[in-house]
Protein backbone atom coordinates (compact mmCIF):
# COMPACT_ATOMS: atom_id res chain seq x y z
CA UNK A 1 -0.34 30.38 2.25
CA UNK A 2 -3.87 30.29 0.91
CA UNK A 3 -2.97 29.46 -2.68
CA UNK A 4 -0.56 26.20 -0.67
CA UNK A 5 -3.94 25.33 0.88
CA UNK A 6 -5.94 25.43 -1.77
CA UNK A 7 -3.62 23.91 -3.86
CA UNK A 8 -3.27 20.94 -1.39
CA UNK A 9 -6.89 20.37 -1.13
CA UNK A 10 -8.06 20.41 -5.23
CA UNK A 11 -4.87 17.69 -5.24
CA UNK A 12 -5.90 15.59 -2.44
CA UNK A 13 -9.96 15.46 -3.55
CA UNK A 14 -8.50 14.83 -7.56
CA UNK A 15 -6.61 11.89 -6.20
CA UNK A 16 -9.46 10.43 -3.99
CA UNK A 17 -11.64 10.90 -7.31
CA UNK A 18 -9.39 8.85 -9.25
CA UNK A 19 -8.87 5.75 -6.83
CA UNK A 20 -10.99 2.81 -8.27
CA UNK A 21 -12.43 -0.61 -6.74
CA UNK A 22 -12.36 -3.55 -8.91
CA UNK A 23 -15.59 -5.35 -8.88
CA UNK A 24 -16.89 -8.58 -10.88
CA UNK A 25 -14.39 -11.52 -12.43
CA UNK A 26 -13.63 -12.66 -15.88
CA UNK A 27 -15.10 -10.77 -18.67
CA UNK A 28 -17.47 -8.97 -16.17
CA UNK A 29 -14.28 -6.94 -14.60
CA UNK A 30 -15.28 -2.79 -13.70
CA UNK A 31 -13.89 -0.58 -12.19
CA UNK A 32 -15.76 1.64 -10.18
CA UNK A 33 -14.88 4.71 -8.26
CA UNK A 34 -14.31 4.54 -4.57
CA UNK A 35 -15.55 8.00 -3.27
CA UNK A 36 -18.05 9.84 -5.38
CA UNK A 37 -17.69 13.97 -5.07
CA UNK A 38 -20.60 14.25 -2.69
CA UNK A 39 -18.55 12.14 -0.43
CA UNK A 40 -15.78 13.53 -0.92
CA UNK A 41 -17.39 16.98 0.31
CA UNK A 42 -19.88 15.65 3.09
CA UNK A 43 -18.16 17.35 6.14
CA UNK A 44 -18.81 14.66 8.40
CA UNK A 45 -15.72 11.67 5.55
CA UNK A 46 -13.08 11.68 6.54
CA UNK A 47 -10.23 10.05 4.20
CA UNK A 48 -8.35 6.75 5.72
CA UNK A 49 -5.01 7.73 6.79
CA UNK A 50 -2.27 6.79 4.38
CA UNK A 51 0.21 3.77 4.83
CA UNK A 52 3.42 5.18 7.10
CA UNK A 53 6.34 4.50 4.99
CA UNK A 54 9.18 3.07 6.10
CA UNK A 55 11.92 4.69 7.85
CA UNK A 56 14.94 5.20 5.46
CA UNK A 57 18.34 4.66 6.39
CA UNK A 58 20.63 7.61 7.03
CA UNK A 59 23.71 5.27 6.87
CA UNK A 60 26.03 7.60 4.22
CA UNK A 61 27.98 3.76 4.12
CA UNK A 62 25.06 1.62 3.39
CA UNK A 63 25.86 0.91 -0.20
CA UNK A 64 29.69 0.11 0.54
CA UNK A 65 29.21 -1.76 3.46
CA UNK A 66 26.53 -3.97 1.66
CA UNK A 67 28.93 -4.09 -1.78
CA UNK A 68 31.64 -5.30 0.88
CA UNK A 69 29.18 -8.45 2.14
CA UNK A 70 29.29 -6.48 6.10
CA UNK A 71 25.77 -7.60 7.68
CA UNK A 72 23.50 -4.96 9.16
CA UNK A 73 24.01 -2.31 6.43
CA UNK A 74 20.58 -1.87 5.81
CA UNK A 75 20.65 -2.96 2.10
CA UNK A 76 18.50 -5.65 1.13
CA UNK A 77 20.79 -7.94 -1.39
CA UNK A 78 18.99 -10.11 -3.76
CA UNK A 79 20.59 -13.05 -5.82
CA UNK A 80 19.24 -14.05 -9.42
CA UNK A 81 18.12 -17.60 -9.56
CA UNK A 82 17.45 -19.00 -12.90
CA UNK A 83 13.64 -20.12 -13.85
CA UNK A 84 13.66 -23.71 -13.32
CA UNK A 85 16.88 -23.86 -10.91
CA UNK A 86 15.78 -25.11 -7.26
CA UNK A 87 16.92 -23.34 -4.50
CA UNK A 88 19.97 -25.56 -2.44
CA UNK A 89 19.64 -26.48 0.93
């Protein structure tokens, strides 16, 4: 359970180390890091909470019911438009 923890943390603190902010346009473009390790280990930071992904769908039929044309399947369906061909209204 230890090792898990451990583990966990050295992963988490690499990741936050490698996260960078672009600063400066043009030719003048850097990237900087975002958290520097003294942050990082300053008891009182406290890494933002990540994004909540979205809930998947359990639907087992999903894929069928969306290959059949059924709405509400849960499947987002996408149609190819050529470059240069204008969408009809």
């Amino acid at each position: 359970m230890l090792d898990n923890a451990v583990t966990w943390f050295g992963v988490t603190i690499e990741n936050a180390l490698q996260e960078r902010v672009k600063t400066g346009m043009g030719r003048d473009v850097e990237y900087k890091p975002r958290y520097s390790l003294a942050r990082l280990l300053d008891e009182d930071f406290r890494l933002p909470r990540p994004l909540q992904e979205a809930e998947p769908n359990n639907n087992p039929w999903a894929p069928f019911l969306s290959w059949i044309g059924k709405n509400g399947s849960g499947v987002r369906m996408y149609k190819y438009q050529a470059p240069g061909e204008e969408k009809m209204q």
